[in-house]
N, C-alpha and C. Protein backbone atom coordinates (compact mmCIF):
# COMPACT_ATOMS: atom_id res chain seq x y z
N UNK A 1 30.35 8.28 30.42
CA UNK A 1 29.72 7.08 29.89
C UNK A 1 30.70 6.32 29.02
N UNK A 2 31.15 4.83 28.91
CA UNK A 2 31.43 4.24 28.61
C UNK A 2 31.15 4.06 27.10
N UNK A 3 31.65 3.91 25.86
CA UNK A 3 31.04 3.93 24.26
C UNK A 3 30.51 2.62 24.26
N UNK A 4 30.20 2.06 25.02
CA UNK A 4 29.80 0.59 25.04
C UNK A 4 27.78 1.22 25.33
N UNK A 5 27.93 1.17 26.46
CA UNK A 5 26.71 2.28 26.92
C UNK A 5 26.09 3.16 26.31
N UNK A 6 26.74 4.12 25.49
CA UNK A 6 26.48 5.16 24.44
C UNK A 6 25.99 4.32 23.22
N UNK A 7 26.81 2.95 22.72
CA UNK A 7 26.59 2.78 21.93
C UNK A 7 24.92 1.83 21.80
N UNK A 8 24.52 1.71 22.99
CA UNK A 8 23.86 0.75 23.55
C UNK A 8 22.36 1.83 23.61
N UNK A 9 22.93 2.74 24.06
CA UNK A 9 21.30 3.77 23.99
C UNK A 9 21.13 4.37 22.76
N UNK A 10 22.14 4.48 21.51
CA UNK A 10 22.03 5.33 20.69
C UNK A 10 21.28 3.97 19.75
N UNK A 11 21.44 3.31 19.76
CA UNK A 11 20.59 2.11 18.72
C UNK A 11 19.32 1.56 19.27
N UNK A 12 19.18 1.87 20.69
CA UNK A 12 18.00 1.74 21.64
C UNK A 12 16.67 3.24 20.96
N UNK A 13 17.60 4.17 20.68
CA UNK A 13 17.07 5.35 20.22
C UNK A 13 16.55 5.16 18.56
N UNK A 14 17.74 4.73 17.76
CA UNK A 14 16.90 4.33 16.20
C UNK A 14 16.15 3.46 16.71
N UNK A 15 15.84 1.99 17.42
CA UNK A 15 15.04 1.73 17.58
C UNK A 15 13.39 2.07 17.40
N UNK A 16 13.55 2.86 18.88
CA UNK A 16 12.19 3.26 19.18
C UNK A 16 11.83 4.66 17.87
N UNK A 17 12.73 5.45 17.96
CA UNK A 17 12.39 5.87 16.74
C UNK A 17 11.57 5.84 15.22
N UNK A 18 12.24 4.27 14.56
CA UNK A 18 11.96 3.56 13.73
C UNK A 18 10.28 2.88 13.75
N UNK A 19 10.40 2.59 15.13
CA UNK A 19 9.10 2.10 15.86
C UNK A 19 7.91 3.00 15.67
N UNK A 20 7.69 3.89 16.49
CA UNK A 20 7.04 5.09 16.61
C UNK A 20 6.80 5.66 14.90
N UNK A 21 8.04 6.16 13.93
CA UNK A 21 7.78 6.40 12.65
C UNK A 21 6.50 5.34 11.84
N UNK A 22 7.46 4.03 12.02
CA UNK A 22 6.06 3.12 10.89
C UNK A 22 4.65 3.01 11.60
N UNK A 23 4.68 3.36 13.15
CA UNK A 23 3.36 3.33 13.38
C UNK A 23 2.81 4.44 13.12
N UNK A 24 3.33 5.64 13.15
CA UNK A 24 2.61 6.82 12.59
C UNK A 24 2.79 7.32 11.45
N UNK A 25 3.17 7.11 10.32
CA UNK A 25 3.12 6.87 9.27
C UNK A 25 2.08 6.33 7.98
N UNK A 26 1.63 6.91 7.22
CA UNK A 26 0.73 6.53 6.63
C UNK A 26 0.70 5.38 5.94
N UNK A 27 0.18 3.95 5.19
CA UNK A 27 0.22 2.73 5.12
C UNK A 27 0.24 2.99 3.97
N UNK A 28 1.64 2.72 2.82
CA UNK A 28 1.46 2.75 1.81
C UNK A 28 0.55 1.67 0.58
N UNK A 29 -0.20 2.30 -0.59
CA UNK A 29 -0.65 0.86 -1.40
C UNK A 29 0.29 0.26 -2.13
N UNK A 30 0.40 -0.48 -2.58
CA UNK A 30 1.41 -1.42 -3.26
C UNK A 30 0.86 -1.83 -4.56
N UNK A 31 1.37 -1.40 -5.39
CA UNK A 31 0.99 -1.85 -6.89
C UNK A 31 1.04 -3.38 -6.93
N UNK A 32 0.35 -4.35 -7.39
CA UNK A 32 0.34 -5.87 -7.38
C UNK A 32 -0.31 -6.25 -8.77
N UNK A 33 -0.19 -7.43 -9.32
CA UNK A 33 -0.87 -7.99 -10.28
C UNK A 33 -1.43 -9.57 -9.63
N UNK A 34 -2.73 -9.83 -10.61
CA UNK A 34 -3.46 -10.73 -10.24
C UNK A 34 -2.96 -11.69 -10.82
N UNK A 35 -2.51 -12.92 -9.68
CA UNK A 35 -2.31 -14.27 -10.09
C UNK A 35 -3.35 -15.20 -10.53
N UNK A 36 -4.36 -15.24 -9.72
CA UNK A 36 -5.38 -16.00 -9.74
C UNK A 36 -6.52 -15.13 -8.77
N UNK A 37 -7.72 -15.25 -8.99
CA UNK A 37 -9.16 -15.39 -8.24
C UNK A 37 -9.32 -16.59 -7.99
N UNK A 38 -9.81 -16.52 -6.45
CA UNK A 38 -10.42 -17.72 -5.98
C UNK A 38 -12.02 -17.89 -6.00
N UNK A 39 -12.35 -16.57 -5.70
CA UNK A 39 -14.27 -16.39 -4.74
C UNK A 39 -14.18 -14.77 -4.51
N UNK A 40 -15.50 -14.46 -4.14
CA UNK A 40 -16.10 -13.55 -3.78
C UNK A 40 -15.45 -12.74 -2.63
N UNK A 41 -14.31 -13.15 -2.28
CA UNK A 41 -13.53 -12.40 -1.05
C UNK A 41 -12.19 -13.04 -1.18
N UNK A 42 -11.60 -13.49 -2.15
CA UNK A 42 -9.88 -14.72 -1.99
C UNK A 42 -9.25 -14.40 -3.19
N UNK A 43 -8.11 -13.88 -3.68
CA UNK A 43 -7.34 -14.29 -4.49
C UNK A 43 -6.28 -13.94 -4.57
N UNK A 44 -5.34 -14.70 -5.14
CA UNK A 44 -3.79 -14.33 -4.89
C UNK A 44 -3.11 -13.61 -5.99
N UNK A 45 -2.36 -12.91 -5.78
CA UNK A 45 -1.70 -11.22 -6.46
C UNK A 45 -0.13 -11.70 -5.71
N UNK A 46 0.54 -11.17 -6.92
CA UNK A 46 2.21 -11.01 -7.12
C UNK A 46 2.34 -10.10 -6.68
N UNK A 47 2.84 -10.43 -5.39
CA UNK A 47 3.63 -9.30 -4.32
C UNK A 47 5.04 -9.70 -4.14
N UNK A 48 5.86 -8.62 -4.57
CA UNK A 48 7.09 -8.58 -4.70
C UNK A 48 7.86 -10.01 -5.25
N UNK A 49 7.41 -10.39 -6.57
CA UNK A 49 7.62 -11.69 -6.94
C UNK A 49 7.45 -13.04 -6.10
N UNK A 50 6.66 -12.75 -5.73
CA UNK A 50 5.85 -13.99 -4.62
C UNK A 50 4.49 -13.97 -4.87
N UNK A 51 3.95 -15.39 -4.89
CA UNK A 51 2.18 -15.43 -5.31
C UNK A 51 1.89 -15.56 -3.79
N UNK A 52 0.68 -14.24 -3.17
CA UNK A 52 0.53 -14.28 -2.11
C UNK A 52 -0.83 -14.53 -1.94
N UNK A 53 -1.47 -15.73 -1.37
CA UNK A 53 -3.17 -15.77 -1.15
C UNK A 53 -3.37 -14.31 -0.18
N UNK A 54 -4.02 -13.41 -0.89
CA UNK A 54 -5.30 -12.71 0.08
C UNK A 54 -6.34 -12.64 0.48
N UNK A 55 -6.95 -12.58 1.43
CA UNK A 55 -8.19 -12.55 2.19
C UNK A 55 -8.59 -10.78 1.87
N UNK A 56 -9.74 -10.84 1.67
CA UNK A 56 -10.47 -9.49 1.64
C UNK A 56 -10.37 -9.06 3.47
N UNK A 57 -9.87 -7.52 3.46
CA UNK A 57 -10.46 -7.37 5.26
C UNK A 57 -12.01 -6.98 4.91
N UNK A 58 -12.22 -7.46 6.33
CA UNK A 58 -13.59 -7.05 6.42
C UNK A 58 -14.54 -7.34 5.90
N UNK A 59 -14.40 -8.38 5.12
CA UNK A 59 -15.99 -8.95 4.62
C UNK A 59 -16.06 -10.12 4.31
N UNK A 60 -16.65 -10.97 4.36
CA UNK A 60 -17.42 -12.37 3.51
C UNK A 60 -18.53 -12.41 2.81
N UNK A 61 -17.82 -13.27 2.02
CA UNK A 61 -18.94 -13.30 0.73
C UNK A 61 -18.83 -14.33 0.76
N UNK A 62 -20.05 -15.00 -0.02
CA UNK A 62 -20.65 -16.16 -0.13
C UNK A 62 -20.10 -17.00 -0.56
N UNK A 63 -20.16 -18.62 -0.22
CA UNK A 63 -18.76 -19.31 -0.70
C UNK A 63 -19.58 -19.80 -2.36
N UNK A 64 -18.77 -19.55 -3.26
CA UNK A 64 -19.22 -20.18 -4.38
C UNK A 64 -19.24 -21.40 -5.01
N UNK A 65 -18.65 -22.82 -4.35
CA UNK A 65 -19.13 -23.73 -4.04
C UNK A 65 -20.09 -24.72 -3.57
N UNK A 66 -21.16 -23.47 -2.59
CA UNK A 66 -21.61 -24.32 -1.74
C UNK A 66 -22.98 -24.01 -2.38
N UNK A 67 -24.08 -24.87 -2.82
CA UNK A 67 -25.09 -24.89 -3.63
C UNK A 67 -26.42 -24.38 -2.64
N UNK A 68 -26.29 -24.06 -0.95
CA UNK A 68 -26.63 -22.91 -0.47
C UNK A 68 -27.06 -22.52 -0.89
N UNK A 69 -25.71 -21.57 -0.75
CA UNK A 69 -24.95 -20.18 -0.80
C UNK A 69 -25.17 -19.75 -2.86
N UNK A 70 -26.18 -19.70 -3.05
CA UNK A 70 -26.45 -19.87 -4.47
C UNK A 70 -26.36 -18.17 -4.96
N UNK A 71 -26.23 -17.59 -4.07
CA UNK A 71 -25.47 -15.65 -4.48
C UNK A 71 -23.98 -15.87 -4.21
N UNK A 72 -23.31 -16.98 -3.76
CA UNK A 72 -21.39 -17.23 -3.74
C UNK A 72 -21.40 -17.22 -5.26
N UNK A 73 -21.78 -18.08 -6.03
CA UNK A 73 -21.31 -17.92 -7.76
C UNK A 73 -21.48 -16.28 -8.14
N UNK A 74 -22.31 -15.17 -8.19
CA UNK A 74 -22.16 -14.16 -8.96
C UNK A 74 -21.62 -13.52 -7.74
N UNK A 75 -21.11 -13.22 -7.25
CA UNK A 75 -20.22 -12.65 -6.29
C UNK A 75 -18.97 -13.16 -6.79
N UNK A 76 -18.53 -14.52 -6.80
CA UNK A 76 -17.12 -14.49 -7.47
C UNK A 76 -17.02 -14.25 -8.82
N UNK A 77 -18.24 -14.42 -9.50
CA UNK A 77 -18.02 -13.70 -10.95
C UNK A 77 -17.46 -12.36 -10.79
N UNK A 78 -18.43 -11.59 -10.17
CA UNK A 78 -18.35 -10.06 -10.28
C UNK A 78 -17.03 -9.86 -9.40
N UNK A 79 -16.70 -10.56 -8.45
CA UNK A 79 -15.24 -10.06 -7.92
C UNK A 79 -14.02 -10.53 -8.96
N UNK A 80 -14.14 -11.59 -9.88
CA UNK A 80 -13.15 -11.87 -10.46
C UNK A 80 -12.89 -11.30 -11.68
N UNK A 81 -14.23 -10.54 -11.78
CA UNK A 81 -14.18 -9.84 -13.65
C UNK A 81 -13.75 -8.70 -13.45
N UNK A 82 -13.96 -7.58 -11.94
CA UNK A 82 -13.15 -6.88 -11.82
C UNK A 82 -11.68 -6.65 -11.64
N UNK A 83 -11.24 -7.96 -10.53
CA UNK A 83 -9.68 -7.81 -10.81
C UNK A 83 -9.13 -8.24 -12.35
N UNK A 84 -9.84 -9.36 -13.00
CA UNK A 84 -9.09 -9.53 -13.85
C UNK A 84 -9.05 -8.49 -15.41
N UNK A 85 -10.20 -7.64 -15.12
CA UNK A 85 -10.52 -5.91 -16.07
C UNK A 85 -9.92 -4.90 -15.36
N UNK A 86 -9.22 -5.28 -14.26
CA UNK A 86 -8.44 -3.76 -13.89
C UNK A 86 -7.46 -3.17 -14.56
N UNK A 87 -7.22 -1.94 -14.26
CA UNK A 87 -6.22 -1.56 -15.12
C UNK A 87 -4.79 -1.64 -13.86
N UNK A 88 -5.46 -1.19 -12.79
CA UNK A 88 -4.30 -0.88 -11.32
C UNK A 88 -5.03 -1.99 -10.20
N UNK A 89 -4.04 -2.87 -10.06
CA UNK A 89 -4.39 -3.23 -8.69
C UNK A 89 -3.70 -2.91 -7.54
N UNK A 90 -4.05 -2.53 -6.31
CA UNK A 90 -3.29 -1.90 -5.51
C UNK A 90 -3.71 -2.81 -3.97
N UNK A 91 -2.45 -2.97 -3.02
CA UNK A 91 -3.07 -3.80 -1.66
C UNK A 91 -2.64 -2.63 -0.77
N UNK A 92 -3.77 -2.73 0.36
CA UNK A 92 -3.40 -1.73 1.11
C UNK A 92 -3.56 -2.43 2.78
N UNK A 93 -2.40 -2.98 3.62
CA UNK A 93 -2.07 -3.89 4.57
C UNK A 93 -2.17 -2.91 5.56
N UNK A 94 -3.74 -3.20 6.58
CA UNK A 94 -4.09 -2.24 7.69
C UNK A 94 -3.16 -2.64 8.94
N UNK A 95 -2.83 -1.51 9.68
CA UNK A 95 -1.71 -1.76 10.75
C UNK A 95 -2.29 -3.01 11.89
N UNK A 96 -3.55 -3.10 11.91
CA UNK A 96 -3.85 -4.22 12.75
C UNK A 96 -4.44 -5.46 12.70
N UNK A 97 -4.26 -5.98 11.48
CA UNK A 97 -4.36 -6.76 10.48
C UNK A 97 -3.42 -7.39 10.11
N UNK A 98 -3.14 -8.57 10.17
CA UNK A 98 -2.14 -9.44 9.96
C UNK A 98 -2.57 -10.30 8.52
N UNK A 99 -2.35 -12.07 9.48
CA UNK A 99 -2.72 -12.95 8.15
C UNK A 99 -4.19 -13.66 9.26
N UNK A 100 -5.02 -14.16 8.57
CA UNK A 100 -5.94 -15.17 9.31
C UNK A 100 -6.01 -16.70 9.82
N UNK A 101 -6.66 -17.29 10.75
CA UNK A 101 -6.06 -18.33 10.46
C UNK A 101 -5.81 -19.77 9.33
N UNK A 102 -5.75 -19.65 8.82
CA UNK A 102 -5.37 -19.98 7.62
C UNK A 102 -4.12 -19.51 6.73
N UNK A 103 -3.26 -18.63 7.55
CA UNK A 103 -1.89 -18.35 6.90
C UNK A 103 -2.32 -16.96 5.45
N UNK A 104 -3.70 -16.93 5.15
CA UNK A 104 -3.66 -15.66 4.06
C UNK A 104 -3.68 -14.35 4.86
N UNK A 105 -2.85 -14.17 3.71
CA UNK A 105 -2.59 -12.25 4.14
C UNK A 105 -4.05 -11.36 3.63
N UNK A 106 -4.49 -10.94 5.13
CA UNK A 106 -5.25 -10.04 5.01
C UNK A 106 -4.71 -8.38 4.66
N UNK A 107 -5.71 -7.92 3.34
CA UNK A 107 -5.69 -6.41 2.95
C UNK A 107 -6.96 -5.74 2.38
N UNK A 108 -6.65 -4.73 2.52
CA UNK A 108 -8.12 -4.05 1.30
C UNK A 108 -7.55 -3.44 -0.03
N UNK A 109 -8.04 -3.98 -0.52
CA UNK A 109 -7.57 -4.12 -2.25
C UNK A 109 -8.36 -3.25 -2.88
N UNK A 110 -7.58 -2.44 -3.60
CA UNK A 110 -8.15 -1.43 -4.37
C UNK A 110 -8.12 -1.40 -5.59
N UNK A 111 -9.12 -1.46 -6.62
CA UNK A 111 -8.99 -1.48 -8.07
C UNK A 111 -9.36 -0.39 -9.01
N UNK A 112 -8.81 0.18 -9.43
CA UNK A 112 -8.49 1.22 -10.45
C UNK A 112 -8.72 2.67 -9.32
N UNK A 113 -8.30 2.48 -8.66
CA UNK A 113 -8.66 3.35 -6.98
C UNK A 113 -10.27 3.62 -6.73
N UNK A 114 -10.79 2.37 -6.60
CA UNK A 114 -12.19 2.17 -5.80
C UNK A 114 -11.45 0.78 -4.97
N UNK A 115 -12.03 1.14 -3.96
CA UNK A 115 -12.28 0.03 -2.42
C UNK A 115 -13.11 -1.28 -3.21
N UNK A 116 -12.24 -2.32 -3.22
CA UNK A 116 -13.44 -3.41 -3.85
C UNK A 116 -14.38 -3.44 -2.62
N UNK A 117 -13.74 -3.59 -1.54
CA UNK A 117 -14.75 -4.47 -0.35
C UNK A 117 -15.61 -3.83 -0.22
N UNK A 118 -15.94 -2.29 0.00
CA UNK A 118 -16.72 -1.10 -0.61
C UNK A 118 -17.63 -1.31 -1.63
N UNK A 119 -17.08 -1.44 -2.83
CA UNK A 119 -18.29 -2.31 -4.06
C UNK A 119 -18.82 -3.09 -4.03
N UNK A 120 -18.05 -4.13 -3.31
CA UNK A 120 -19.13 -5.71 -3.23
C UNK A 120 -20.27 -5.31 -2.12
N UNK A 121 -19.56 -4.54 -0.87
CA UNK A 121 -21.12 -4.16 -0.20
C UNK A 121 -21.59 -3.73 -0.44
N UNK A 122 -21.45 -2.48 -1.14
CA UNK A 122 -22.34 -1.53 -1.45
C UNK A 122 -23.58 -2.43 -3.02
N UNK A 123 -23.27 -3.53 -3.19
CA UNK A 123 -23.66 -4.25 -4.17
C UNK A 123 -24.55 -4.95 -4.04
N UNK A 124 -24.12 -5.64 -2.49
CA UNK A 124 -24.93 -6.52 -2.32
C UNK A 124 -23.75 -7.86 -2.38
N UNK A 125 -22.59 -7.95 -3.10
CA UNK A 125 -22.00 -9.37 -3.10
C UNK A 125 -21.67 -10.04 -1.75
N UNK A 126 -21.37 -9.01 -0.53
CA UNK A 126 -21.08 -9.24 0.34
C UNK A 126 -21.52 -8.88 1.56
N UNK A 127 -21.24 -9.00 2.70
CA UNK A 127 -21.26 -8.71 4.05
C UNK A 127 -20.12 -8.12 4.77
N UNK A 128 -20.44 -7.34 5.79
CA UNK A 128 -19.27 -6.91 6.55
C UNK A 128 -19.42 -8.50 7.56
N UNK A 129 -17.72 -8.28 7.64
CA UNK A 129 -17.41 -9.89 9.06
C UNK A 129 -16.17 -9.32 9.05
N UNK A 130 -16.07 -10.45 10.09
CA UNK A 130 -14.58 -10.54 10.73
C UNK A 130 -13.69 -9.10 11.39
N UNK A 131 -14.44 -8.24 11.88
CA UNK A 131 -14.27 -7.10 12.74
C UNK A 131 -13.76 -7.23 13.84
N UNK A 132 -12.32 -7.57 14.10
CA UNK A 132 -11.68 -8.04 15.36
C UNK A 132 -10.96 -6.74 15.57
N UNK A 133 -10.63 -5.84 15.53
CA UNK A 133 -10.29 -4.66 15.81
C UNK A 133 -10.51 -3.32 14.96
N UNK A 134 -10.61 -2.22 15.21
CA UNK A 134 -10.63 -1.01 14.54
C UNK A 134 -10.14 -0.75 13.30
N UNK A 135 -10.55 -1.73 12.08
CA UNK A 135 -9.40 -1.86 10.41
C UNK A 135 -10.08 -0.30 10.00
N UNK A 136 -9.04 0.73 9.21
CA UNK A 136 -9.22 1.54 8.37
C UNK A 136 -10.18 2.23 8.19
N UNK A 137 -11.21 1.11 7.51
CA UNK A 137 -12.50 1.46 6.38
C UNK A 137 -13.68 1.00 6.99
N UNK A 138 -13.94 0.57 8.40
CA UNK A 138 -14.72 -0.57 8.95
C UNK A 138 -16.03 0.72 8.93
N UNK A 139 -16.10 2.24 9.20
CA UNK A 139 -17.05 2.61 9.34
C UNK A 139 -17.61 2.62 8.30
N UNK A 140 -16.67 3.13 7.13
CA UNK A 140 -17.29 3.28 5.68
C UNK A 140 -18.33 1.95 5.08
N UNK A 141 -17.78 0.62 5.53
CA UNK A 141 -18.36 -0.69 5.22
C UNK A 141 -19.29 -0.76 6.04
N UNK A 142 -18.91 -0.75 6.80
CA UNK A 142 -20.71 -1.02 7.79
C UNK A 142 -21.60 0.08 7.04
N UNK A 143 -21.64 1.27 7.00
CA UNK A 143 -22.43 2.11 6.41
C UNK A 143 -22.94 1.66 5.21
N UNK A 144 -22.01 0.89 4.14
CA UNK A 144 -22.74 0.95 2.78
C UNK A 144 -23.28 -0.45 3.12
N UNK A 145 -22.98 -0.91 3.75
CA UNK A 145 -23.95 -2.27 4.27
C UNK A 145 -25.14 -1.97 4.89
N UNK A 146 -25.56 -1.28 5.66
CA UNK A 146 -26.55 -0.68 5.95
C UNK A 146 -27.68 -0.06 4.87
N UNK A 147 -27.26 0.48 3.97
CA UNK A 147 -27.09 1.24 2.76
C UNK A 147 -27.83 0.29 1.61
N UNK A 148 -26.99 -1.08 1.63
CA UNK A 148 -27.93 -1.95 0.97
C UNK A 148 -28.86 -2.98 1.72
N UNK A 149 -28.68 -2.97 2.83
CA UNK A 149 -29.94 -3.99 3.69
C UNK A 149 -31.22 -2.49 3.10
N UNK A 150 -31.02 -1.21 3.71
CA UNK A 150 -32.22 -0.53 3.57
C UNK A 150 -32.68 -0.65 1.91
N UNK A 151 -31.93 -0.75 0.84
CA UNK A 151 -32.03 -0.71 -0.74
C UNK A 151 -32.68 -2.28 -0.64
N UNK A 152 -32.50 -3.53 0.26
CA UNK A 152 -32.31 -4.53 -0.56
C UNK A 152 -32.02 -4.97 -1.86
N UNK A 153 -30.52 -5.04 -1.81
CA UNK A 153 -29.86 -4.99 -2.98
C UNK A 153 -28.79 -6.79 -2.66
N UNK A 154 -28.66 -7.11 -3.34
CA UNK A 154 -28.10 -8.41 -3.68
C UNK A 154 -28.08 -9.36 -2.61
N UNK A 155 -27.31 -9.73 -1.40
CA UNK A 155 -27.25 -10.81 -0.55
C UNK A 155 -28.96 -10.12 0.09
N UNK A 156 -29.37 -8.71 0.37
CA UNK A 156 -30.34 -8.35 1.07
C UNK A 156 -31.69 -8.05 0.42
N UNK A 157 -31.46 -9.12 -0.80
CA UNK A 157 -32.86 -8.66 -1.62
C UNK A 157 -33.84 -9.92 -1.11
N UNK A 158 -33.75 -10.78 -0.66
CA UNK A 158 -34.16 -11.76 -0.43
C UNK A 158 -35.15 -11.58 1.07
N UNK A 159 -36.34 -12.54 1.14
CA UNK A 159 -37.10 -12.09 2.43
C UNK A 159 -36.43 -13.60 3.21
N UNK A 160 -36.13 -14.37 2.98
CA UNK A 160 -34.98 -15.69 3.23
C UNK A 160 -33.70 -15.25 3.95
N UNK A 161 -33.01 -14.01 3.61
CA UNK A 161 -32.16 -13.45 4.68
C UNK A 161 -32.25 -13.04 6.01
N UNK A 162 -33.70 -12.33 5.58
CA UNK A 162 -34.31 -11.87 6.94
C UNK A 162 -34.48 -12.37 8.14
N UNK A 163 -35.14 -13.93 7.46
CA UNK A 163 -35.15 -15.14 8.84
C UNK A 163 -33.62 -15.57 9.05
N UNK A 164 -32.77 -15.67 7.99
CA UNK A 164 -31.49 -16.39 8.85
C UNK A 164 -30.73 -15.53 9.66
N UNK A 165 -30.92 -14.28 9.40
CA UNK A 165 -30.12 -13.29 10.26
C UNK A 165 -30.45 -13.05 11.56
């Protein structure tokens, strides 16, 4: 074999190697601090000295703007009093999960190591959505969503949900 050839399969080899490793590999969290809250599912955190908008995976919550949507205001309360009372914020970027369209980076954000998206459903602030492939935590969320439709607990306390759903 030619070192041209050799040299040609042996970097073909770190390659796939490299490949195969980060996909099987466990997804590390990333320590971050909070730049800003936007809402009940949005806010942007200093990732690696960059202000990065995030999208919550896996859920929507109510927009707090829209005079509706009149459970969007304490949903972004309660999502913004937690990041901004955390002690650890942590992002955790699921392998099949990108950004949305809208350019924000989707993650599941963890605060003081509890699952927010986890709390807000299990709360009531939110809903499971946007389930376009197999993310992480999707069984755990559907479950505590379930969990509070049967409790009627916050978005599911209402007999007004019932008909729009």
């Amino acid at each position: 074999m030619t070192k041209k050839i050799l040299l040609s399969l042996i970097t073909l080899l770190i390659a796939i190697i490299y490949l195969v490793q980060s996909y099987f590999l466990p997804v590390q969290k990333i320590v971050v601090d909070l730049s800003r809250c936007v809402d009940g599912d949005t806010a942007h955190f200093i990732v690696h000295n960059e202000d990065v908008t995030v999208r919550f995976l896996s859920i929507d919550a109510p927009e707090s703007t829209n005079t509706i949507e009149t459970f969007g205001k304490a949903s972004a309360e309660y999502t913004c009093s937690r990041l901004e009372n955390a002690s650890v914020i942590e992002l955790e970027f699921d392998r099949l999960a990108d950004k949305d369209k809208y350019d924000r980076q989707l993650a599941w954000v963890w605060v003081d190591d509890t699952l927010l998206q986890a709390d807000l459903i299990q709360k009531g602030y939110a809903e499971v959505a946007y389930l376009y492939e197999n993310y992480k935590y999707n069984h755990d969320v559907r479950e505590l969503e379930r969990q509070a439709q049967r409790n009627r607990v916050g978005l599911w306390k209402s007999q007004l949900v019932d008909l729009v759903r």
